[in-house]
C-alpha atoms as a PDB file:
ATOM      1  CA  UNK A   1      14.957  43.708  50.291  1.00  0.00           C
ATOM      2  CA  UNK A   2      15.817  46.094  53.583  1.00  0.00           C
ATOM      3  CA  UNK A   3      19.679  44.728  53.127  1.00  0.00           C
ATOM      4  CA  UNK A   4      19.417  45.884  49.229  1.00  0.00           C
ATOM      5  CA  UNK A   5      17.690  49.259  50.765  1.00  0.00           C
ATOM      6  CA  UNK A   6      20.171  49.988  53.135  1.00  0.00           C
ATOM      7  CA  UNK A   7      22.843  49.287  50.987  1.00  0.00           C
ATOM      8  CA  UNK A   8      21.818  51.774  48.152  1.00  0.00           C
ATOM      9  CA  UNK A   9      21.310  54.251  51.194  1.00  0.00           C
ATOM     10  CA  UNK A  10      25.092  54.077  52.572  1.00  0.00           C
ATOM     11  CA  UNK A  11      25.836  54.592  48.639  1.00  0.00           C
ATOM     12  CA  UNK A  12      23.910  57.437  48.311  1.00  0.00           C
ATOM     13  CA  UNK A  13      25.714  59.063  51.590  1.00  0.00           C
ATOM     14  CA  UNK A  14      29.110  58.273  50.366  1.00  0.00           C
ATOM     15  CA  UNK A  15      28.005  59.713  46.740  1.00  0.00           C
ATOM     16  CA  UNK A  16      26.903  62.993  48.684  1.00  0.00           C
ATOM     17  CA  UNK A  17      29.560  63.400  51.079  1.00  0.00           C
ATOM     18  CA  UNK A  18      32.306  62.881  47.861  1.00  0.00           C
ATOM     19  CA  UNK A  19      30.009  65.612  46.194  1.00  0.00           C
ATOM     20  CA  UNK A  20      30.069  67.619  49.682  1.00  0.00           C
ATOM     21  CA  UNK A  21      34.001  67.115  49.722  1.00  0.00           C
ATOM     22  CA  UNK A  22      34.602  68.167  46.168  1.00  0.00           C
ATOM     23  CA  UNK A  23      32.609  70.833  46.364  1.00  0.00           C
ATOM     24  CA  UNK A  24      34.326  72.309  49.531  1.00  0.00           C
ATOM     25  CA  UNK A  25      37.724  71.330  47.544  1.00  0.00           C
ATOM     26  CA  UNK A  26      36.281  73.766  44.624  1.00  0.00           C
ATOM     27  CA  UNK A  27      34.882  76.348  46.657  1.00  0.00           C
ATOM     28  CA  UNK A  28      38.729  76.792  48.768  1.00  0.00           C
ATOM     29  CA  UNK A  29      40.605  76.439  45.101  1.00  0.00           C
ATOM     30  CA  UNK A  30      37.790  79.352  43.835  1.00  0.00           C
ATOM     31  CA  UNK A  31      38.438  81.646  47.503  1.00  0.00           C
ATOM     32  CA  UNK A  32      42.387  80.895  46.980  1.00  0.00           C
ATOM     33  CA  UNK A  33      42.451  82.092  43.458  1.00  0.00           C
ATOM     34  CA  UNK A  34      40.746  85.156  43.937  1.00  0.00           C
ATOM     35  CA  UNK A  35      42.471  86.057  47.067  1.00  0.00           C
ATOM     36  CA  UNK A  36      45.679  85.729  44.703  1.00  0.00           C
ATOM     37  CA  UNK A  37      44.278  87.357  41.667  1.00  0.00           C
ATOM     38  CA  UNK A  38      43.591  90.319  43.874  1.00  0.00           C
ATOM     39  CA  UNK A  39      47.020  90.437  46.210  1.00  0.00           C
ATOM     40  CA  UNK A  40      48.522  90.759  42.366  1.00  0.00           C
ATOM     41  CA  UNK A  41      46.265  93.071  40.689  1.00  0.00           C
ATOM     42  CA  UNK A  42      46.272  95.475  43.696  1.00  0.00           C
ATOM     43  CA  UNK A  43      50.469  95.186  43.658  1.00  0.00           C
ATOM     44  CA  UNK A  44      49.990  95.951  40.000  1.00  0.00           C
ATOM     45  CA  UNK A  45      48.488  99.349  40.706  1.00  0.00           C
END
């Protein structure tokens, strides 16, 4: 039972630190592409 237990623990970590990764991934690709969108719309003006 506490192998099963900490098992499903070290799972659960792994599933939250992918989520943490991804997330960061997301939030970098989100900062990126509005830094971009506004280097272009302000060279647009």
């Amino acid at each position: 039972m506490l192998n099963q237990a900490v098992f499903v623990h070290g799972q659960w970590l792994e599933y939250l630190y992918f989520c943490r990764a991804k997330f960061a991934i997301e939030v970098v690709n989100g900062i990126r592409m509005s830094f971009c969108n506004n280097l272009i719309a302000n060279e647009k003006q």
